[in-house]
Structures are given as structure tokens and as C-alpha cells.
C-alpha atoms as a PDB file:
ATOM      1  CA  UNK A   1      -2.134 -10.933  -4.668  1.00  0.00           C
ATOM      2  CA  UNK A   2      -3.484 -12.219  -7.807  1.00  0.00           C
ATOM      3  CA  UNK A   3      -6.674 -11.460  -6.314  1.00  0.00           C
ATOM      4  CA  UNK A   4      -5.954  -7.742  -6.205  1.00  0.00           C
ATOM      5  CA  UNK A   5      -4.276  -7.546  -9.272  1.00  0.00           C
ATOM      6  CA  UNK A   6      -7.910  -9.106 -11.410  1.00  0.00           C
ATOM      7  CA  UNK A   7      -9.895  -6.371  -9.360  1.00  0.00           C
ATOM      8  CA  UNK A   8      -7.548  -3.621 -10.183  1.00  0.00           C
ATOM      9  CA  UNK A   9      -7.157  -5.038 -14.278  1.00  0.00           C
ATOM     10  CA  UNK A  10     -11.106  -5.040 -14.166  1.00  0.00           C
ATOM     11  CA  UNK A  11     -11.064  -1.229 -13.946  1.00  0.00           C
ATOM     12  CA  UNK A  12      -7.906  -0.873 -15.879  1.00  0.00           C
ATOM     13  CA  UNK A  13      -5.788   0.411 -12.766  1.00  0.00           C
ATOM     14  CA  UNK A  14      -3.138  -2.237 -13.371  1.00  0.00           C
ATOM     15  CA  UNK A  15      -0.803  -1.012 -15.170  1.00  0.00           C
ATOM     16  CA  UNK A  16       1.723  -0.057 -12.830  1.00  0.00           C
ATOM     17  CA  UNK A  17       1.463  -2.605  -9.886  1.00  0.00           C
ATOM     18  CA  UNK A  18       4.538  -4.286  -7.924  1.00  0.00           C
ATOM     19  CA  UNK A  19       4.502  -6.836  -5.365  1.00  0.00           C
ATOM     20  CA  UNK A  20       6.763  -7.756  -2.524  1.00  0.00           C
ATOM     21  CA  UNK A  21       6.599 -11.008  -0.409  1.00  0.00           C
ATOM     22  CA  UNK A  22       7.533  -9.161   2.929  1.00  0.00           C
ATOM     23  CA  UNK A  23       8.084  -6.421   5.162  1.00  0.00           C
ATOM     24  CA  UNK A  24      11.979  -5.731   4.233  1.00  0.00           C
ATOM     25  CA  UNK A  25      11.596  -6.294   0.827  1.00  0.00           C
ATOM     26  CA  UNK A  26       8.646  -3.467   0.845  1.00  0.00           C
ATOM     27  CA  UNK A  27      10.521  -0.750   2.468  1.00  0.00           C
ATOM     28  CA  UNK A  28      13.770  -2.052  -0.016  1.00  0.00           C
ATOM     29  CA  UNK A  29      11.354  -1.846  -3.059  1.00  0.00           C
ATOM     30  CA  UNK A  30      10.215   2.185  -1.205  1.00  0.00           C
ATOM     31  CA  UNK A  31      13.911   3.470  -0.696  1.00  0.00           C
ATOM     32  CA  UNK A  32      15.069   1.983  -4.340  1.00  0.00           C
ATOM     33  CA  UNK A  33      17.881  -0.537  -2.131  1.00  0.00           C
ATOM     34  CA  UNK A  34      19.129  -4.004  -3.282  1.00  0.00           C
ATOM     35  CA  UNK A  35      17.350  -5.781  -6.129  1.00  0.00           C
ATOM     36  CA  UNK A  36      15.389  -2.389  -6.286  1.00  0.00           C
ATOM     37  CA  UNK A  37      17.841   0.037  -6.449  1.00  0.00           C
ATOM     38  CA  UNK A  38      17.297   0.568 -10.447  1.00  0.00           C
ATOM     39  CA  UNK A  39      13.449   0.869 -10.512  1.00  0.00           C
ATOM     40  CA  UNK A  40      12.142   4.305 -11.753  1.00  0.00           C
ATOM     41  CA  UNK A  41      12.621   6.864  -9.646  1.00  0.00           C
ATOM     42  CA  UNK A  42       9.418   7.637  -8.736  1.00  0.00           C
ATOM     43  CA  UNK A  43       6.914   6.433  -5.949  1.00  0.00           C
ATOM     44  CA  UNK A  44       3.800   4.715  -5.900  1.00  0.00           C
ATOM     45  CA  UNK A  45       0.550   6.735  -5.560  1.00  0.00           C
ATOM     46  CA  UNK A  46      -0.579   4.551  -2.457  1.00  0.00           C
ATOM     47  CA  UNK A  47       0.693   1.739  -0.567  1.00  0.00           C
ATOM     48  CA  UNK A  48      -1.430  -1.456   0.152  1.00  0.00           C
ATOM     49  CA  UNK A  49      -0.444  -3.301   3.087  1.00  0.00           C
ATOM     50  CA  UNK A  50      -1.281  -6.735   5.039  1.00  0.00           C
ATOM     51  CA  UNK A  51      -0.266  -6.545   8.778  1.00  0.00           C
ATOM     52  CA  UNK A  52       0.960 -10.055   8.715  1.00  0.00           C
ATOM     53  CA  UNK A  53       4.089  -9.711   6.504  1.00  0.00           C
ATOM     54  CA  UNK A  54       7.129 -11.861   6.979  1.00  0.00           C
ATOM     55  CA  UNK A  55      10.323 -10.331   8.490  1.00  0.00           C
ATOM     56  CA  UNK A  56       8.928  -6.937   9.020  1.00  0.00           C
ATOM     57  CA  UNK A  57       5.308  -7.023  10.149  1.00  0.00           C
ATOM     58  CA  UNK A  58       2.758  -4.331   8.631  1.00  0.00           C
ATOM     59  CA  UNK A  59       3.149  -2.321  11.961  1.00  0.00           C
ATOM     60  CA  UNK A  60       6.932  -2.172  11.674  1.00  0.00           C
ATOM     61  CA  UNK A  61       6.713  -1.429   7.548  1.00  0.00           C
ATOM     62  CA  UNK A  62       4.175   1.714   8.439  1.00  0.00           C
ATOM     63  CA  UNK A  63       6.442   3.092  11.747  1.00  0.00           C
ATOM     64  CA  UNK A  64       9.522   3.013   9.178  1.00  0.00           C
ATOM     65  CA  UNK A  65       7.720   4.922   6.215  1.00  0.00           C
ATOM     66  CA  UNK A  66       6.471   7.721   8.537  1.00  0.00           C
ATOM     67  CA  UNK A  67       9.932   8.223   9.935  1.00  0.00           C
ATOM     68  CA  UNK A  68      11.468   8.446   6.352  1.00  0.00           C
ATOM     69  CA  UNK A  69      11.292  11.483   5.282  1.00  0.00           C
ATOM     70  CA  UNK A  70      11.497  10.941   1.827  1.00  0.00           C
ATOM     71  CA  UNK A  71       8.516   8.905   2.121  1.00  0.00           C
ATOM     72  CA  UNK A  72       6.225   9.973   5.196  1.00  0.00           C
ATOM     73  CA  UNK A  73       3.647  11.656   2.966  1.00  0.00           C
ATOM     74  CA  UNK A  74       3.456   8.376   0.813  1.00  0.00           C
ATOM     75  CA  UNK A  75      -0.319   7.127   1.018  1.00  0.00           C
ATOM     76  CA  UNK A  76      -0.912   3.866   3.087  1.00  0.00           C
ATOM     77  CA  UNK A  77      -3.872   1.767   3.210  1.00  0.00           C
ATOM     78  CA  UNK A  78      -3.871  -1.121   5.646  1.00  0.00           C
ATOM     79  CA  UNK A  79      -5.767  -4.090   4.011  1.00  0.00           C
ATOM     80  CA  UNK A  80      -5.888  -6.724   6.573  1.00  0.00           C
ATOM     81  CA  UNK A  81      -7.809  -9.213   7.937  1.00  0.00           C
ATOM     82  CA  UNK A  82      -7.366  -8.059  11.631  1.00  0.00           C
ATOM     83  CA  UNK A  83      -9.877  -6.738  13.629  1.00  0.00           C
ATOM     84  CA  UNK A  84      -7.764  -6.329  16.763  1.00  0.00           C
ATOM     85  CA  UNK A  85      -8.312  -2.628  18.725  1.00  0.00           C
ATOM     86  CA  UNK A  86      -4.483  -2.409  19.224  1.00  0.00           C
ATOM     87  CA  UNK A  87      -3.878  -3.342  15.595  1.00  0.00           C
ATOM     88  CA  UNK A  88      -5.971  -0.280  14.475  1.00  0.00           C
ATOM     89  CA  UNK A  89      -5.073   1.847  17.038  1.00  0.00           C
ATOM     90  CA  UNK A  90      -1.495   1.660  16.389  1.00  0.00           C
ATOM     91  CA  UNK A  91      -1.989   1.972  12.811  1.00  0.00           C
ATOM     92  CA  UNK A  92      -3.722   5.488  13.270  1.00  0.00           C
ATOM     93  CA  UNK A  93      -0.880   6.242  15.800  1.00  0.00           C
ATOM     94  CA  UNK A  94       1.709   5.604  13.007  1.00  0.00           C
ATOM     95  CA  UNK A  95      -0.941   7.793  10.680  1.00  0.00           C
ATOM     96  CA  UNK A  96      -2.513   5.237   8.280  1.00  0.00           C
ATOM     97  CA  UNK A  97      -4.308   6.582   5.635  1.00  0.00           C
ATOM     98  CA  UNK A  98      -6.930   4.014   5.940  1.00  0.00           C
ATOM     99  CA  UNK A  99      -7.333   0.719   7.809  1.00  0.00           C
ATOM    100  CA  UNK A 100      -9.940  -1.729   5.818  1.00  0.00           C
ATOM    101  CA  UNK A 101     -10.545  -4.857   6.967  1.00  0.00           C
ATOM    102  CA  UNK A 102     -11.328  -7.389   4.214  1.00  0.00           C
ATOM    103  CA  UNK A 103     -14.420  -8.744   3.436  1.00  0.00           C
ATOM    104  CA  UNK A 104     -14.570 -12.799   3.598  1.00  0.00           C
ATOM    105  CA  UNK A 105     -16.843 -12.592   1.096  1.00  0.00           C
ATOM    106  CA  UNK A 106     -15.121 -12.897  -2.560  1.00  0.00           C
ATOM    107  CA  UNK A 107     -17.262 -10.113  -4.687  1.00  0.00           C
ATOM    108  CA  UNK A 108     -16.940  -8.108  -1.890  1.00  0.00           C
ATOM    109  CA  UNK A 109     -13.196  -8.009  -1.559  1.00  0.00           C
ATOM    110  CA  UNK A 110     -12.751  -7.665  -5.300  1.00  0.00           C
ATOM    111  CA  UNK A 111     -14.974  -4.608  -4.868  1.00  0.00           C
ATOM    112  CA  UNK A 112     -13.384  -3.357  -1.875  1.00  0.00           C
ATOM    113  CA  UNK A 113     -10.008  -3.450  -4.429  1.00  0.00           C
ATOM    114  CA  UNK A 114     -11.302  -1.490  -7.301  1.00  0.00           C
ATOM    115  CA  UNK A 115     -12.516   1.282  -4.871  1.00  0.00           C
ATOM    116  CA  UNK A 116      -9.023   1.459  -3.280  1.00  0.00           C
ATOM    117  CA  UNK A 117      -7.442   1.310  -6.976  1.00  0.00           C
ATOM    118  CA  UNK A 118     -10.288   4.158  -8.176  1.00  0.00           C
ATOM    119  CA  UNK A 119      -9.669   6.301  -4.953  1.00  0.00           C
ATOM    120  CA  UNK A 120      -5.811   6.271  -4.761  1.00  0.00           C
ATOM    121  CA  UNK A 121      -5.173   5.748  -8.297  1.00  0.00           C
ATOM    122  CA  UNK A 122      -7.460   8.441  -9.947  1.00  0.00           C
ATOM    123  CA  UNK A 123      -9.336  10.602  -7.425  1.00  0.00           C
ATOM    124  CA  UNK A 124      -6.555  10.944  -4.750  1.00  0.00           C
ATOM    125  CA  UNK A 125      -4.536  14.421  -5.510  1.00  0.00           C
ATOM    126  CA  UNK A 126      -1.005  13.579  -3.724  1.00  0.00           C
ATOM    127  CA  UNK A 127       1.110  15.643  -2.130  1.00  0.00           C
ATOM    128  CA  UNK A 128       3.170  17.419  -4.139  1.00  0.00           C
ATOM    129  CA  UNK A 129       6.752  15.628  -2.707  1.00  0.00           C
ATOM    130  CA  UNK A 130       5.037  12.505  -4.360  1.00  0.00           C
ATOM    131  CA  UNK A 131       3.028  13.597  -7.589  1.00  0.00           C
ATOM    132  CA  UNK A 132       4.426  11.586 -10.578  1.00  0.00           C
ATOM    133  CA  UNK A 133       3.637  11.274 -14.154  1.00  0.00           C
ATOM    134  CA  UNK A 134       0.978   8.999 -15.432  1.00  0.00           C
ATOM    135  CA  UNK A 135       2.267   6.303 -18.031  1.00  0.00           C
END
């Protein structure tokens, strides 16, 4: 995660990052539950997530955003390491936004970041059920 967070200082697309350590925590941090439940009330403008997630597994995060309906329109981008068909079938199935698999090399992931962070963060218009202000 540090990783990501450099890329995404590097072209000043930080500001307004947030990190969970697995699967139920994610979809806690999404529907503003638990430790979350006082967090601004507003969504993020995409979604970044691994496959291989403790608790709830990437698969099982994705299937339970696109059955909420508060958040099914919410922008996800799979960033994994797995190039298994069934992996990115499914994904697509549960409708992914985008399904990147990362780049071993270092400058290349780091690159492959700051596109996501430009794309979603600036050049993406959202759906109007998520649009937010910009802090």
C-alpha cells in the first residue's frame, strides 16, 4: 500500500486515500458500519482492489458491492497479481470496471498507479448517485 500511496502523492492524487487490511473491513469502510460508521458521507471515486484479501476475498468484496444498491455504480478496478481465466472472468461477471494485472516490474507498477489515480480521480465523470465534492 505504501507503494500506491508514493505513485498517487507523485501526481498529487493523494489527498483523499483510505486503506483497509481486508475484505470485511472494505465493504464496512463502503456502507459507513463499525469503526467507519462516522466517516464523511460520501463515497470514493473508484475502488482499488487485490483479489487476495483476508476474510472476504476480492471476488466476494466485488459480488457484495454490485448487489448494494447504494453502491453498485461505485467504480472498481481489480489490481491483482492473478492471471487466472476464472479470476477475470468472474470479475467481468460481477461487472468490474477494470481488471489490471500488476506489473513485476517496480517503475512499471508505480506507473500503472498514477494512470489509475489520473483516470478515476480526474478524467472519470461518475455517475451521478456517486458524484462528490472535490476537497
Amino acid at each position: 500500500m505504501e507503494l500506491a500511496f508514493t505513485a498517487l502523492e507523485d501526481c498529487h492524487l493523494a489527498n483523499e486515500l483510505a486503506v483497509t487490511r481486508d475484505g470485511a473491513e472494505a465493504l464496512d469502510y463502503l456502507r459507513r458500519q463499525g469503526a467507519f460508521a462516522t466517516r464523511p458521507d460520501r463515497l470514493p471515486v473508484v475502488v482499488l482492489l487485490d483479489l487476495k484479501l483476508p476474510k472476504l476475498n476480492g471476488l466476494e468484496v466485488l459480488a457484495r458491492i454490485r448487489a448494494d444498491s447504494a453502491l453498485k455504480q461505485l467504480p472498481v478496478v481489480v489490481l491483482t497479481s492473478s492471471r487466472e481465466e476464472p479470476d477475470l472472468e468472474r470479475c467481468y461477471e460481477l461487472g468490474v470496471n477494470a481488471y489490471i494485472v500488476k506489473p513485476v516490474d517496480f517503475e512499471q507498477v508505480m506507473g500503472v498507479i498514477q494512470h489509475i489515480g489520473i483516470l478515476w480521480g480526474i478524467l472519470n465523470v461518475p455517475p451521478p448517485s456517486i458524484r462528490r465534492s472535490k476537497s
